[in-house]
N, C-alpha and C. Protein backbone atom coordinates (compact mmCIF):
# COMPACT_ATOMS: atom_id res chain seq x y z
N UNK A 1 0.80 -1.19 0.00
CA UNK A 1 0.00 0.00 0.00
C UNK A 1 0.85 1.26 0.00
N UNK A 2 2.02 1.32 0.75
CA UNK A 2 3.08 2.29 0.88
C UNK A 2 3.31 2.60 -0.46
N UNK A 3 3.59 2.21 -1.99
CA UNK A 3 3.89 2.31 -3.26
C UNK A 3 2.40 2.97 -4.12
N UNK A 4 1.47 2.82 -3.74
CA UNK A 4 -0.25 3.53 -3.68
C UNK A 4 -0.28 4.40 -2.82
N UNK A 5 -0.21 5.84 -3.25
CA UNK A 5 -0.90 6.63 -2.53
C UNK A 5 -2.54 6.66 -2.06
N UNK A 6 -3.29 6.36 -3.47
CA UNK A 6 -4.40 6.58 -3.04
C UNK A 6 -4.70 5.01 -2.24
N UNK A 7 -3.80 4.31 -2.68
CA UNK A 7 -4.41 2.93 -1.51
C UNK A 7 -3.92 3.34 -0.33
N UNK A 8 -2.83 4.12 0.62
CA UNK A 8 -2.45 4.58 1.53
C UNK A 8 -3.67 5.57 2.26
N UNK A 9 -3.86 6.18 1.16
CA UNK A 9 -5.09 7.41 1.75
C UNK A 9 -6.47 6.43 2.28
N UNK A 10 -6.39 5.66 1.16
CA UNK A 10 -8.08 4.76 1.73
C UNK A 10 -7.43 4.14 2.96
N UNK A 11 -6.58 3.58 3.22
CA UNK A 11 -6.42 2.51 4.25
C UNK A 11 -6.32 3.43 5.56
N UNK A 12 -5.91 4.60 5.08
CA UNK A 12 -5.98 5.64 6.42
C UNK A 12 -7.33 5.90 6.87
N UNK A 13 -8.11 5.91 6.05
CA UNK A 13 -9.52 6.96 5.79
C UNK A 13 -10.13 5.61 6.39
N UNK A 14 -10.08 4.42 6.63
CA UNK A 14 -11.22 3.28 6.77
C UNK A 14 -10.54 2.97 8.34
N UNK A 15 -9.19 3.42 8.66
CA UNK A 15 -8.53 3.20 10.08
C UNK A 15 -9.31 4.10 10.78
N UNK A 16 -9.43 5.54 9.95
CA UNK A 16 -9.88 6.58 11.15
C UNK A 16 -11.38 6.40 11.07
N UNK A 17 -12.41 5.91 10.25
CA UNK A 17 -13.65 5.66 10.80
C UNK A 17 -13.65 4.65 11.74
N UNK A 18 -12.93 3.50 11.90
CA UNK A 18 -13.12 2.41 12.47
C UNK A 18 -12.76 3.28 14.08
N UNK A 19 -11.72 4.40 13.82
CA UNK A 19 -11.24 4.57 15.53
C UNK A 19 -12.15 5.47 15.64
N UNK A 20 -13.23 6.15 14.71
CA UNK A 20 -14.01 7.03 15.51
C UNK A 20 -15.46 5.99 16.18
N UNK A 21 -16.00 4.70 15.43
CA UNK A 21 -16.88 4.29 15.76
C UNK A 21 -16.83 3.64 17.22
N UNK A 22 -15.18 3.23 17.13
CA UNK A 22 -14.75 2.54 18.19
C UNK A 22 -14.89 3.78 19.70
N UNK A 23 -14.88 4.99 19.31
CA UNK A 23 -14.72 6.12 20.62
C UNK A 23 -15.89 6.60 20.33
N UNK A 24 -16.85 6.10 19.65
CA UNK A 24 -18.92 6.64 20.45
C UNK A 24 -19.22 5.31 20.69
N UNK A 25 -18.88 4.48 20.47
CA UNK A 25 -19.78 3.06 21.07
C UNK A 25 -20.17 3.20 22.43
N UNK A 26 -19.09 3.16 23.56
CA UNK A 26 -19.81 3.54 24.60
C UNK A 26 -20.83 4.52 24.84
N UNK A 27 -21.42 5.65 23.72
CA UNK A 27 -22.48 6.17 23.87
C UNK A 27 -23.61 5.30 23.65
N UNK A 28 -23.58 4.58 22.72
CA UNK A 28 -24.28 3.51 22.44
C UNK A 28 -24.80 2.25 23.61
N UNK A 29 -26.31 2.61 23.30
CA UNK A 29 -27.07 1.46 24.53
C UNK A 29 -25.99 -0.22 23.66
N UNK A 30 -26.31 -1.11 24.75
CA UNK A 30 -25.15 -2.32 24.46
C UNK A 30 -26.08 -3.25 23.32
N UNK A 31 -27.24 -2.72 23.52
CA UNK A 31 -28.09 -3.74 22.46
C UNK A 31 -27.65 -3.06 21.08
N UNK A 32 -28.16 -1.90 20.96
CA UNK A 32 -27.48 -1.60 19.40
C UNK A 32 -25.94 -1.40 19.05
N UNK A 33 -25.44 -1.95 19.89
CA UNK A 33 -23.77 -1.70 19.50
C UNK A 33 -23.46 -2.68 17.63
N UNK A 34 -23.90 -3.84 18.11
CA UNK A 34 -23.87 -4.64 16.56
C UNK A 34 -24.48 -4.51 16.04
N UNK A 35 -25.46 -3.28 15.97
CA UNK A 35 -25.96 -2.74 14.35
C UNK A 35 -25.53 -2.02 14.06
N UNK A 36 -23.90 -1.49 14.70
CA UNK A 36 -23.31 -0.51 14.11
C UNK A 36 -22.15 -0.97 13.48
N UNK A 37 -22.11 -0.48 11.96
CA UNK A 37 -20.48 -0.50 11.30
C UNK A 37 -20.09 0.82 10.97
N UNK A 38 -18.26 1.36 10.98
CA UNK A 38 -17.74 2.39 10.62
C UNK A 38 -18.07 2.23 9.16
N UNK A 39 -18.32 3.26 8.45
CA UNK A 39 -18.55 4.00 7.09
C UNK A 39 -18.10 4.83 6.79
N UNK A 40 -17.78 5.42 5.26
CA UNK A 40 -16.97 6.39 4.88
C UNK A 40 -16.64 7.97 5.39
N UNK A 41 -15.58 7.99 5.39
CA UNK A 41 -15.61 9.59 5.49
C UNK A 41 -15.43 10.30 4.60
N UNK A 42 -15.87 11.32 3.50
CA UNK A 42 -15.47 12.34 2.69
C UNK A 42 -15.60 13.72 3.30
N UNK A 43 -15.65 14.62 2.27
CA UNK A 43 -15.56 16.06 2.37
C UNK A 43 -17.18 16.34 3.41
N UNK A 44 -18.20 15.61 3.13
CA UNK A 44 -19.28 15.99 3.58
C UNK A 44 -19.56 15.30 5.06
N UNK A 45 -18.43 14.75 5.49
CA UNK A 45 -18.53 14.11 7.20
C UNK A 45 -17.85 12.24 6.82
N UNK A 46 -18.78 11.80 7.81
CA UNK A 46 -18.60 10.34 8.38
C UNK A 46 -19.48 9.73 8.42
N UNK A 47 -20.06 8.90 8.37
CA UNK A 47 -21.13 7.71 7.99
C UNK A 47 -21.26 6.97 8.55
N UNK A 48 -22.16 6.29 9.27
CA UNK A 48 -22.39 5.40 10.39
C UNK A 48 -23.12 4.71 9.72
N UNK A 49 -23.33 3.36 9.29
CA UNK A 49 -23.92 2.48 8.48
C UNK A 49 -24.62 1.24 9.54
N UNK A 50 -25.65 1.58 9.44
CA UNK A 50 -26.96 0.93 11.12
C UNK A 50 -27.59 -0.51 10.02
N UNK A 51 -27.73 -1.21 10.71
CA UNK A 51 -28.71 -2.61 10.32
C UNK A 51 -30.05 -2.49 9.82
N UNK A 52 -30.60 -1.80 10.47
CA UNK A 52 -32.30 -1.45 10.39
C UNK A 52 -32.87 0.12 11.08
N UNK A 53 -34.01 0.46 10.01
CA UNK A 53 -34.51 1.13 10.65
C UNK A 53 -34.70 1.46 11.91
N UNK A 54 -34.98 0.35 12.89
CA UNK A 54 -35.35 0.99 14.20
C UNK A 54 -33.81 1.57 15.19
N UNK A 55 -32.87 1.05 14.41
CA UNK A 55 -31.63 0.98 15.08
C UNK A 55 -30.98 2.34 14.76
N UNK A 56 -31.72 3.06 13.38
CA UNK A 56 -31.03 4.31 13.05
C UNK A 56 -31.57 4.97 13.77
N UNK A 57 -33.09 5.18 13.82
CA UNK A 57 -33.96 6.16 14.36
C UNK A 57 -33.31 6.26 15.84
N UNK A 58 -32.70 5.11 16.37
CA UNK A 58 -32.26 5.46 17.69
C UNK A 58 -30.91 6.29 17.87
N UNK A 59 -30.17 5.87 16.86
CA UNK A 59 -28.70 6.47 16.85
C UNK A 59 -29.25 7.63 16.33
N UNK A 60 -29.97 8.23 15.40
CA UNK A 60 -30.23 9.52 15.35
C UNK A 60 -30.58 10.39 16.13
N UNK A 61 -30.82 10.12 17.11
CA UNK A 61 -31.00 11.02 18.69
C UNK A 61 -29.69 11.10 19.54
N UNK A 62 -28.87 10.01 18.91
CA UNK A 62 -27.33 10.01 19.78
C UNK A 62 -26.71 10.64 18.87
N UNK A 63 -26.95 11.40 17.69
CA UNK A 63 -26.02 11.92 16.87
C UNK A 63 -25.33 13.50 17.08
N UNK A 64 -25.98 14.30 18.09
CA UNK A 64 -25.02 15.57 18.49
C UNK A 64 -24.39 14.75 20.00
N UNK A 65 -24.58 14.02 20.69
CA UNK A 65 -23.65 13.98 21.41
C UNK A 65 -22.61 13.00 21.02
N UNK A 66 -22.55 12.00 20.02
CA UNK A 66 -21.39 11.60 19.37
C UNK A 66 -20.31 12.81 18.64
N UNK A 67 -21.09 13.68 17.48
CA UNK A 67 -20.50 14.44 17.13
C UNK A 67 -19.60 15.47 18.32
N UNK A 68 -19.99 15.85 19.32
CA UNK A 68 -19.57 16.38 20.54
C UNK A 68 -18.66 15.88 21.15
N UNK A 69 -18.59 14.44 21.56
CA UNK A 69 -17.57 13.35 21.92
C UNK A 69 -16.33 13.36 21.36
N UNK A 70 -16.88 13.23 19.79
CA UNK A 70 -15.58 12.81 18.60
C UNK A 70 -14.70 14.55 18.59
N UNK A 71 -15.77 15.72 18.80
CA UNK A 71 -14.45 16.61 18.65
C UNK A 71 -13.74 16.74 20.46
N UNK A 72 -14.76 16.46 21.42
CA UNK A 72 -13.25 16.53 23.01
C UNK A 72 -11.98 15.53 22.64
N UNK A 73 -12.05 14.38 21.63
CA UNK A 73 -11.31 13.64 21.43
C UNK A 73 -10.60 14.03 20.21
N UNK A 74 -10.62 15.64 19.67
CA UNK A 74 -9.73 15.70 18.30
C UNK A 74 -9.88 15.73 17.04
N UNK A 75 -11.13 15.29 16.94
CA UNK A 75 -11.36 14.74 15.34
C UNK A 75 -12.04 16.54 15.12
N UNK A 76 -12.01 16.63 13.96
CA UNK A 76 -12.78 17.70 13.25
C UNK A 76 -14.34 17.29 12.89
N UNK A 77 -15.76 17.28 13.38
CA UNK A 77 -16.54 16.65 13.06
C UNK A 77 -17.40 17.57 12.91
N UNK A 78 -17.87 17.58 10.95
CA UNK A 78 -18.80 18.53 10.25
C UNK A 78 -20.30 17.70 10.76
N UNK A 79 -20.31 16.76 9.92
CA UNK A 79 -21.36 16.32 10.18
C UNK A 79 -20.93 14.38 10.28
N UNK A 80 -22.23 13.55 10.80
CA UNK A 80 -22.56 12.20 11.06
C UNK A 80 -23.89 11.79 10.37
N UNK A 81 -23.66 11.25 9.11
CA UNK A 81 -24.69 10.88 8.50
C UNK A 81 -25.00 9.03 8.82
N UNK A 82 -26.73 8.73 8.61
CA UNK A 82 -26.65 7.31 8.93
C UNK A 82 -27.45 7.36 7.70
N UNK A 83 -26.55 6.18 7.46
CA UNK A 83 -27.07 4.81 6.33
C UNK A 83 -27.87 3.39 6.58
N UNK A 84 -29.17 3.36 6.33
CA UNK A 84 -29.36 2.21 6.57
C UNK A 84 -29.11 0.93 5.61
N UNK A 85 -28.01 -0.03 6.16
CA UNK A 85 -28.20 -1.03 5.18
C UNK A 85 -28.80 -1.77 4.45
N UNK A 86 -29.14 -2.30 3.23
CA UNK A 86 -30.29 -2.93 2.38
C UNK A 86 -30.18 -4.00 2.70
């Protein structure tokens, strides 16, 4: 990957969602923790990719105090969009 830049950049970009999902989980009730996977980050935020409907609608009420969390911990955080998986 070191000889790929842009494979360097993705492998960075899929490390730092994985360490941001990994530092809101504990916001997360313990039942919906495994309907959560890290998802992309671009120019327009970070992506939280949920199992089902009922599991987003819940993380969407945890979504300013994640965003809040992720910047005491550093990150620059525009926005947290959720995806529900098909």
């Amino acid at each position: 990957m070191e000889s790929s830049p842009t494979l360097a950049r993705l492998a960075a970009l899929t490390q730092d969602s994985s360490n941001r999902l990994k530092a809101v989980l504990p916001l997360v009730p313990p039942m919906l923790r495994a309907s959560l996977q890290a998802g992309p980050i671009d120019e327009d935020g970070w992506c939280l990719i949920v199992k089902n409907t009922a599991a987003a609608a819940k993380v969407r009420q945890l979504l300013p105090a994640m965003a809040a969390h992720l910047r005491t911990k550093g990150w620059s955080v525009t926005s947290i969009r959720i995806k529900v998986q098909a």
